[in-house]
PDB file of N, CA and C in Angstrom:
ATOM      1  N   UNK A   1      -2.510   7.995 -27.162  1.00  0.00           N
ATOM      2  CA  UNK A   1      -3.089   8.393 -25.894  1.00  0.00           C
ATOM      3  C   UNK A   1      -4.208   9.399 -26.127  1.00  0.00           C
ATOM      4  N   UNK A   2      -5.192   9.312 -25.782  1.00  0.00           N
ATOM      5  CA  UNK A   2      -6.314  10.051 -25.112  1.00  0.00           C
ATOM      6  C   UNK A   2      -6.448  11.243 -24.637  1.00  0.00           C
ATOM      7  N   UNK A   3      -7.599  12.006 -24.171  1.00  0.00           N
ATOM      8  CA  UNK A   3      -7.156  12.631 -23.315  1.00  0.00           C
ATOM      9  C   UNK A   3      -7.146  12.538 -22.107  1.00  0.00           C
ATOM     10  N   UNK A   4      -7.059  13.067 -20.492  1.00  0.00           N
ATOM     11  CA  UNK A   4      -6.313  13.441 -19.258  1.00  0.00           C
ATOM     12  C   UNK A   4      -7.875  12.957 -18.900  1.00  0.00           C
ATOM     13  N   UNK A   5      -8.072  11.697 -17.755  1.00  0.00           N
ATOM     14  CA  UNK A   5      -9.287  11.957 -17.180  1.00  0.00           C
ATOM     15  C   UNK A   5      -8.784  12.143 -15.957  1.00  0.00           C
ATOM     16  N   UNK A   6      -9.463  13.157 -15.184  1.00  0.00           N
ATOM     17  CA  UNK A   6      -9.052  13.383 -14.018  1.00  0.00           C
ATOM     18  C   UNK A   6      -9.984  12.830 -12.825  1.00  0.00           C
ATOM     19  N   UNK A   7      -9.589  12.228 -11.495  1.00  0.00           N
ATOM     20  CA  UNK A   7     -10.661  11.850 -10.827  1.00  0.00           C
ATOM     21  C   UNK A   7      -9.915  12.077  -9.569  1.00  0.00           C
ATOM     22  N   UNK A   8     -11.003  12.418  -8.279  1.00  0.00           N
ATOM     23  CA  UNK A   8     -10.691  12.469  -7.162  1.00  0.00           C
ATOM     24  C   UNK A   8     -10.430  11.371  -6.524  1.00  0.00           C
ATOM     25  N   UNK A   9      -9.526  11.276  -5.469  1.00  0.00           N
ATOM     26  CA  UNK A   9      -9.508  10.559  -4.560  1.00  0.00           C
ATOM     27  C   UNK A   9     -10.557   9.256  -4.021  1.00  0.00           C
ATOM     28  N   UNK A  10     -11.629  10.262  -3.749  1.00  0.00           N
ATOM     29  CA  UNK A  10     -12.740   9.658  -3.523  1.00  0.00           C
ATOM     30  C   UNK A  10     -13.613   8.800  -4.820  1.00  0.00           C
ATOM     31  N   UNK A  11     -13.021   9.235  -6.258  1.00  0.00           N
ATOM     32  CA  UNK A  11     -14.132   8.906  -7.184  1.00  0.00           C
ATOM     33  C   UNK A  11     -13.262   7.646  -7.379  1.00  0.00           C
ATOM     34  N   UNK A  12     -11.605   7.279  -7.127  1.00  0.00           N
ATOM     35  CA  UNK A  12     -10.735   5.989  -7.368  1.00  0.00           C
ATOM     36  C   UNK A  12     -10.997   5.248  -5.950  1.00  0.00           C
ATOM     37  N   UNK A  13     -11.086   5.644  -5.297  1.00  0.00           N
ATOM     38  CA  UNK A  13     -11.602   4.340  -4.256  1.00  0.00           C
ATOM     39  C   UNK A  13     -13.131   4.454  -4.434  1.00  0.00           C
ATOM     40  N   UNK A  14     -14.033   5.334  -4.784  1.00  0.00           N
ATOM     41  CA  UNK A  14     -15.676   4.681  -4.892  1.00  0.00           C
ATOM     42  C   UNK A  14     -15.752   3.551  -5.844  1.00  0.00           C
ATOM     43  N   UNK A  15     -14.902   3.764  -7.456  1.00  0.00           N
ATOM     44  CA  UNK A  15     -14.819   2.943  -8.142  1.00  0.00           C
ATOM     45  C   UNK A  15     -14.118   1.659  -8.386  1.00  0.00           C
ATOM     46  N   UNK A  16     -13.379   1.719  -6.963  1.00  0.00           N
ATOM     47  CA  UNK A  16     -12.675   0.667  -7.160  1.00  0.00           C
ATOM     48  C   UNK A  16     -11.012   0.528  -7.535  1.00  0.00           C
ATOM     49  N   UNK A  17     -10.684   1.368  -8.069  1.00  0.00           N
ATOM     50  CA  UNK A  17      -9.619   1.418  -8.744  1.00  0.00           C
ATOM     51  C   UNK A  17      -8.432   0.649  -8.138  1.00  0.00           C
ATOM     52  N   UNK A  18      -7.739  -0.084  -8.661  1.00  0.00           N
ATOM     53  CA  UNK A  18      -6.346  -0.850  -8.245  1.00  0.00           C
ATOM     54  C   UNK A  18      -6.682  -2.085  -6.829  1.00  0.00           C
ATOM     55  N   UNK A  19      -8.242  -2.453  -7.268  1.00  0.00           N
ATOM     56  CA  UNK A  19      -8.873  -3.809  -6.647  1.00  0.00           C
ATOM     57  C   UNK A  19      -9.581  -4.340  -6.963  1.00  0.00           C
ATOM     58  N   UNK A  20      -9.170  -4.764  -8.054  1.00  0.00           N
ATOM     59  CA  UNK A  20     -10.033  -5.744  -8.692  1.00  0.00           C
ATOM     60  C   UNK A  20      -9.879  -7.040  -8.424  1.00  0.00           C
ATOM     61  N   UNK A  21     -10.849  -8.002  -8.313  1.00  0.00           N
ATOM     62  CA  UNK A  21     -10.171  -9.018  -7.832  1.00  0.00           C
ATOM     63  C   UNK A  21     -10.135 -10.080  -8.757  1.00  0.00           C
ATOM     64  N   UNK A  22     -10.041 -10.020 -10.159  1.00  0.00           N
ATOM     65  CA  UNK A  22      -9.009 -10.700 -11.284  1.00  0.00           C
ATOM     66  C   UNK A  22      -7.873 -10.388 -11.077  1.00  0.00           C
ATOM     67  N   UNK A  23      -7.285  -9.553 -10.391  1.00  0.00           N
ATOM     68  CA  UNK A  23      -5.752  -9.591 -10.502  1.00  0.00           C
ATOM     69  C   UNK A  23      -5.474  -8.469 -11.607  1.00  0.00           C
ATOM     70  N   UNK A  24      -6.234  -7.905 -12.279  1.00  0.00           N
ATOM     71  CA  UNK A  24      -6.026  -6.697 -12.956  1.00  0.00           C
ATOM     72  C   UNK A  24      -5.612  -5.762 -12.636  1.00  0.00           C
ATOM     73  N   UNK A  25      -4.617  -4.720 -13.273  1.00  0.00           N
ATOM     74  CA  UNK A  25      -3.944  -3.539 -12.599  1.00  0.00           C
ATOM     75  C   UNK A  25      -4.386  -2.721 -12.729  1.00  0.00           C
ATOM     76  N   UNK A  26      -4.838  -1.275 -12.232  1.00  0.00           N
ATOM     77  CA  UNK A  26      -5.164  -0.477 -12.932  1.00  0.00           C
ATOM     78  C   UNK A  26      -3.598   0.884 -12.592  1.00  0.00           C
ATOM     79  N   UNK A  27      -3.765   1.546 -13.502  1.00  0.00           N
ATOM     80  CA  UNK A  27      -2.598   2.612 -13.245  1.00  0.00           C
ATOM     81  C   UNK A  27      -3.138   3.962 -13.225  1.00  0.00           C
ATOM     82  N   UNK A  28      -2.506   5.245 -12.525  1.00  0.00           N
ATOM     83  CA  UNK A  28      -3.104   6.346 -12.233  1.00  0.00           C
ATOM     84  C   UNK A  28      -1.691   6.961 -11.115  1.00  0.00           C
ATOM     85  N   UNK A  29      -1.739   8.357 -11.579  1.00  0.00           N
ATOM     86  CA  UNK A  29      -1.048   8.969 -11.193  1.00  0.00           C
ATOM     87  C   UNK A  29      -1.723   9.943 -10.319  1.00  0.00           C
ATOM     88  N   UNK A  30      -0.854  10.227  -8.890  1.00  0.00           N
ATOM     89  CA  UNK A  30      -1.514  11.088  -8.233  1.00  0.00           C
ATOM     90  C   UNK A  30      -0.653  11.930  -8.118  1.00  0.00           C
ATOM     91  N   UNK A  31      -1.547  13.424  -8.131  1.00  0.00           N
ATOM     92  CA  UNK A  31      -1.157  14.495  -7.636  1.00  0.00           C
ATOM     93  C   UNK A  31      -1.450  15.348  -6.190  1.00  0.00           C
ATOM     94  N   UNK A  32      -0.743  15.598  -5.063  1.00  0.00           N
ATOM     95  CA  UNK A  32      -0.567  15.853  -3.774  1.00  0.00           C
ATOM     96  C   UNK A  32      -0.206  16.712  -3.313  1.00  0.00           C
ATOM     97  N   UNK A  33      -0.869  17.209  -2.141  1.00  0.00           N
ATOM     98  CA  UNK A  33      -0.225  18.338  -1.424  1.00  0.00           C
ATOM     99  C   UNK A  33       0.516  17.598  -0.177  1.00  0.00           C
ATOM    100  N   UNK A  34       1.494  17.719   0.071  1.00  0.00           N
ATOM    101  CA  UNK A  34       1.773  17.278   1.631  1.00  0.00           C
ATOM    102  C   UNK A  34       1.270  18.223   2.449  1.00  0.00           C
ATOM    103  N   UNK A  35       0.709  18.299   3.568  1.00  0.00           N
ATOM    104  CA  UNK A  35       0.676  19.131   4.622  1.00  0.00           C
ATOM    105  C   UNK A  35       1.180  18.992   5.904  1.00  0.00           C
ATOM    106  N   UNK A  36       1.957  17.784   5.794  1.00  0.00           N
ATOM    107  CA  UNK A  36       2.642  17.323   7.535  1.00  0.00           C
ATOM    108  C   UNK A  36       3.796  15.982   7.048  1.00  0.00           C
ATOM    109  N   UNK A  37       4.642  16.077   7.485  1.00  0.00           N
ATOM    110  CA  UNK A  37       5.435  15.372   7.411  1.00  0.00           C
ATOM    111  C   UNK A  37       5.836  14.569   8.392  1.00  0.00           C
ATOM    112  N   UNK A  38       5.910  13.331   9.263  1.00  0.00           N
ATOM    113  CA  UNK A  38       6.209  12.800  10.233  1.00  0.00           C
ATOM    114  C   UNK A  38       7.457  13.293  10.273  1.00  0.00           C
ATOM    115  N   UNK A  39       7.837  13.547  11.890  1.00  0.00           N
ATOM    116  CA  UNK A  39       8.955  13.693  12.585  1.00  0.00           C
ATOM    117  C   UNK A  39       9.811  12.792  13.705  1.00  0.00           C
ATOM    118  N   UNK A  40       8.440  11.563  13.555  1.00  0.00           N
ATOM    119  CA  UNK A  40       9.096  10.573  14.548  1.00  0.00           C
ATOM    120  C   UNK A  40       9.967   9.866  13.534  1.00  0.00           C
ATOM    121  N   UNK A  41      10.071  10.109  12.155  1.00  0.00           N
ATOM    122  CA  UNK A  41      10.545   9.114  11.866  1.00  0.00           C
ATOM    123  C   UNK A  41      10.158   7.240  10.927  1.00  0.00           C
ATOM    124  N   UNK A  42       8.772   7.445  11.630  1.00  0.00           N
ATOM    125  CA  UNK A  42       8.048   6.183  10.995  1.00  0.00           C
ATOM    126  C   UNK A  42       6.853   6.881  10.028  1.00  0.00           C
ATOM    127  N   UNK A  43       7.116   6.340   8.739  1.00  0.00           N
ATOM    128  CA  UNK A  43       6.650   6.625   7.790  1.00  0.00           C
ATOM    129  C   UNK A  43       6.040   5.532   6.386  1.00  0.00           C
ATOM    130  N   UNK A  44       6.700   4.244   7.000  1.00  0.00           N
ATOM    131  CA  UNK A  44       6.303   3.022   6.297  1.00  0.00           C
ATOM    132  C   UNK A  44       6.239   1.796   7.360  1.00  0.00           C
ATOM    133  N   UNK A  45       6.063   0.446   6.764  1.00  0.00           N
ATOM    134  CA  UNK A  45       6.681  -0.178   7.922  1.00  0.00           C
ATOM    135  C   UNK A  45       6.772  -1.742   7.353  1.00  0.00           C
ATOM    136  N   UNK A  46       6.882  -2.849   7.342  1.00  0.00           N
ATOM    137  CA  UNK A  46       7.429  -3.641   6.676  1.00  0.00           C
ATOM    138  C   UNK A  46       5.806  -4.810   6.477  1.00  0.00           C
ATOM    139  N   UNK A  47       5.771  -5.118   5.660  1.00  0.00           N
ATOM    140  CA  UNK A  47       4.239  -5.597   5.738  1.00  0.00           C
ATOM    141  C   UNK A  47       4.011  -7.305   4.691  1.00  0.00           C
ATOM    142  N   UNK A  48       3.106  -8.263   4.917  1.00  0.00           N
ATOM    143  CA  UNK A  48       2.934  -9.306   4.096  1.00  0.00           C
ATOM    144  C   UNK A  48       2.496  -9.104   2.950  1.00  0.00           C
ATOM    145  N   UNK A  49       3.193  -9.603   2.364  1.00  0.00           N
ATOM    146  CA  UNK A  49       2.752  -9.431   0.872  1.00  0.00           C
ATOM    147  C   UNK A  49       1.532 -10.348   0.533  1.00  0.00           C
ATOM    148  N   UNK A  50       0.673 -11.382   1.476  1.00  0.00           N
ATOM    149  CA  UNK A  50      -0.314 -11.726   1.094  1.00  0.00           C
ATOM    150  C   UNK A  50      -1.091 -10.753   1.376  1.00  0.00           C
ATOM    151  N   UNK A  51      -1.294 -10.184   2.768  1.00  0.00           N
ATOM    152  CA  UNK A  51      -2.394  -9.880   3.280  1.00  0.00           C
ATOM    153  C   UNK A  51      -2.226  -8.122   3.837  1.00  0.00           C
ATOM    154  N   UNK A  52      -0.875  -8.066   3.591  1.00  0.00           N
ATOM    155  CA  UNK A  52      -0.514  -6.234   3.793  1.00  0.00           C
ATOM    156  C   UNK A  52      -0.726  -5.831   5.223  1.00  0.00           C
ATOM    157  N   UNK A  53      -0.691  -7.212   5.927  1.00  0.00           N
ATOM    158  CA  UNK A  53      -0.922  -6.710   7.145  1.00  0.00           C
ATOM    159  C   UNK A  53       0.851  -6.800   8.028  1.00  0.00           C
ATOM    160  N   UNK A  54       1.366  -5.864   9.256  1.00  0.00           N
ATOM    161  CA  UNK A  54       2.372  -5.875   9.266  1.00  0.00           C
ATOM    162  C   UNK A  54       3.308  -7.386   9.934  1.00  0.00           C
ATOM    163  N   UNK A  55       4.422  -7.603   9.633  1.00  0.00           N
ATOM    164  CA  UNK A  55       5.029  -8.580  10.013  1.00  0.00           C
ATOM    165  C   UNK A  55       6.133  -8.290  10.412  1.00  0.00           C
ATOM    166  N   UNK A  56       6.178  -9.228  11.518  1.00  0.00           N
ATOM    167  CA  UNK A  56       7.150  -9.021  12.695  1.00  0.00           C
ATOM    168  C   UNK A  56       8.703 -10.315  12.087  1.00  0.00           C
ATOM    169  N   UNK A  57      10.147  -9.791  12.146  1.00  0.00           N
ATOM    170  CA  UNK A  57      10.737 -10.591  11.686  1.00  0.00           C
ATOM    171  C   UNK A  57      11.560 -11.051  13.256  1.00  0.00           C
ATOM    172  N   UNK A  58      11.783 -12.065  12.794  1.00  0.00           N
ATOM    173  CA  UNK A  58      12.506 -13.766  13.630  1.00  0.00           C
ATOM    174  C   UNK A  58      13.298 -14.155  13.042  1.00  0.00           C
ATOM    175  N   UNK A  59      14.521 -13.533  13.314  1.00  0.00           N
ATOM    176  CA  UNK A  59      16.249 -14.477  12.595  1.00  0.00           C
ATOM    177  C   UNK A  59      15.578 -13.784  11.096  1.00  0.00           C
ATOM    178  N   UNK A  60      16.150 -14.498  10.263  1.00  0.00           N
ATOM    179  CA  UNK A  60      16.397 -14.096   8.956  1.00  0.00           C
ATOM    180  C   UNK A  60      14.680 -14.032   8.120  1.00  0.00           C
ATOM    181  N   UNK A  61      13.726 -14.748   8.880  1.00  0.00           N
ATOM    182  CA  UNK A  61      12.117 -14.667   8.494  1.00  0.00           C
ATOM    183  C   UNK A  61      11.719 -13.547   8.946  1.00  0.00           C
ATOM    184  N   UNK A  62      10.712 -12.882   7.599  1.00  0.00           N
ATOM    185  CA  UNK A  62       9.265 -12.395   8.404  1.00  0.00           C
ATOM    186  C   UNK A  62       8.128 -13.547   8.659  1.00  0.00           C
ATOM    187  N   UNK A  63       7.659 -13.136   9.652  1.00  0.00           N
ATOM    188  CA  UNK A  63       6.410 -14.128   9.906  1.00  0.00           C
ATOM    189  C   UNK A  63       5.096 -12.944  10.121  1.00  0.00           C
ATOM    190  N   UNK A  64       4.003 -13.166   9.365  1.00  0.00           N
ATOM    191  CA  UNK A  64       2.624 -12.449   9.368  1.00  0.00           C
ATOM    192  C   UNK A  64       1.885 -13.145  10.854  1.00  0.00           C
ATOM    193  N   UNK A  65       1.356 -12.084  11.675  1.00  0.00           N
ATOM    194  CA  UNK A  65       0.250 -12.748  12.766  1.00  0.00           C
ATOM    195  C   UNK A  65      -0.592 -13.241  12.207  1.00  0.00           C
ATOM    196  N   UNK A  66      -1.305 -12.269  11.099  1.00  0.00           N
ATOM    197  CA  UNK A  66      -2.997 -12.407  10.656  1.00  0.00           C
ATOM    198  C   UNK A  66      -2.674 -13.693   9.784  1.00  0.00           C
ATOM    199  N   UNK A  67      -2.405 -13.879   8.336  1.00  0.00           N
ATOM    200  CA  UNK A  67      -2.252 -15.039   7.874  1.00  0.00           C
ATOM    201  C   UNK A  67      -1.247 -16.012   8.101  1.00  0.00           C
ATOM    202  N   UNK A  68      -0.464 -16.322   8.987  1.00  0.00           N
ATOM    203  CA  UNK A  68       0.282 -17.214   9.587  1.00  0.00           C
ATOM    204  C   UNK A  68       1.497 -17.439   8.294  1.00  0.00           C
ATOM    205  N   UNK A  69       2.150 -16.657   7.442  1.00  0.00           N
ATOM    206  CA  UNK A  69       3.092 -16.682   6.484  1.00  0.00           C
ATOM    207  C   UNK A  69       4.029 -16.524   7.056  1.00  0.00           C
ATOM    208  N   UNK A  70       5.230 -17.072   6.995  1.00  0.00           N
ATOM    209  CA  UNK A  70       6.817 -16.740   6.689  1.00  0.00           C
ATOM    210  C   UNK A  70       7.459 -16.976   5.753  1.00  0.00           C
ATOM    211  N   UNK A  71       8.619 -15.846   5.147  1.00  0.00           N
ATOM    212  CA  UNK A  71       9.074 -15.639   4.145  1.00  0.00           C
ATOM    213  C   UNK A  71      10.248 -15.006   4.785  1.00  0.00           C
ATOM    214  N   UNK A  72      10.869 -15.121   3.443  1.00  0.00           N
ATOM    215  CA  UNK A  72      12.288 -14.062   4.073  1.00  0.00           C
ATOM    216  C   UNK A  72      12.223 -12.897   2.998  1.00  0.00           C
ATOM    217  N   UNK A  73      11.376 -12.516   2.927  1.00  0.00           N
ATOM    218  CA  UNK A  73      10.915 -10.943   2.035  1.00  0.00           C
ATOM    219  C   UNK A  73       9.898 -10.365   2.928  1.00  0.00           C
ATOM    220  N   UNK A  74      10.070  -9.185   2.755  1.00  0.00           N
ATOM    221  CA  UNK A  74       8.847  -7.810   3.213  1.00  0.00           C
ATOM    222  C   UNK A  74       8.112  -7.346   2.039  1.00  0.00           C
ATOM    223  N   UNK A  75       7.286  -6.724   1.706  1.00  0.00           N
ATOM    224  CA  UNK A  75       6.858  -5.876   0.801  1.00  0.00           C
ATOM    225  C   UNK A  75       7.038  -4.392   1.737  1.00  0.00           C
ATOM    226  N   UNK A  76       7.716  -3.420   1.421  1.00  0.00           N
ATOM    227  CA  UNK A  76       7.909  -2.097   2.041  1.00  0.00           C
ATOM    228  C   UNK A  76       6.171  -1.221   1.912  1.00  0.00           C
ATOM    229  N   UNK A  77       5.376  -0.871   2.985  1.00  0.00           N
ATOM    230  CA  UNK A  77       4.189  -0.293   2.703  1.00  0.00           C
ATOM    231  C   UNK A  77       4.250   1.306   3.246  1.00  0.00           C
ATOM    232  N   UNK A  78       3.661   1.953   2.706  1.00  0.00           N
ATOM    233  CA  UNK A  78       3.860   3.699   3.137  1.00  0.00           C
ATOM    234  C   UNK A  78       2.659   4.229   4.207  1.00  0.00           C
ATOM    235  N   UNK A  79       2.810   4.740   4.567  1.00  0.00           N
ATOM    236  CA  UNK A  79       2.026   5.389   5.636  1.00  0.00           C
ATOM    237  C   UNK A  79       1.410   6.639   5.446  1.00  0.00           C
ATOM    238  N   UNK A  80       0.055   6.908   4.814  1.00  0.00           N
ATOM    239  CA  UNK A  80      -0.067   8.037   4.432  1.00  0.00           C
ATOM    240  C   UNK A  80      -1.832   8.528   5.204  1.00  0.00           C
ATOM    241  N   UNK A  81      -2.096   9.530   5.863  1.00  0.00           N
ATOM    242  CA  UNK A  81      -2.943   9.903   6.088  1.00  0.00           C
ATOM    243  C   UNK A  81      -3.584  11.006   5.310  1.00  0.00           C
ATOM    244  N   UNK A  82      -4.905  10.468   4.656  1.00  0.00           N
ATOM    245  CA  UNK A  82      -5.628  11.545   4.522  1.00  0.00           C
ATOM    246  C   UNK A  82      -6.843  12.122   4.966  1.00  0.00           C
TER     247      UNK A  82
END
């Protein structure tokens, strides 16, 4: 290992980071301050794993609005404001 490159927020989404669209991963650890914590309670919410957009479930399916998918899996997505 190398050494520590450090980058802002802003410099991993200017560059792209963890969207590439080969399907390549990239990895990176973040470090955070919380400053607010939800109190309602909703803090993620259940989402398509094609399109990450949220899906509403029917009997034992999720079904996506935006890309018209059903599955009987969620991908769990987090809710984070910055």
């Amino acid at each position: 290992t190398g050494p520590i490159d450090y980058k802002t927020l802003a410099q991993i989404d200017s560059e792209g980071l963890g969207q590439k669209p080969d399907g390549q991963s990239d990895f990176f650890y973040v470090r955070c301050t919380l400053s607010t914590i939800r109190t309602d309670g909703v803090f993620w919410y259940p989402a398509c794993g094609t399109c990450n957009k949220k899906v509403m479930q029917s009997g034992n399916m999720w079904k996506c609005p935006k890309c018209e998918t059903a599955t009987d899996a969620m991908e769990p997505r987090y809710i984070l404001n910055l």
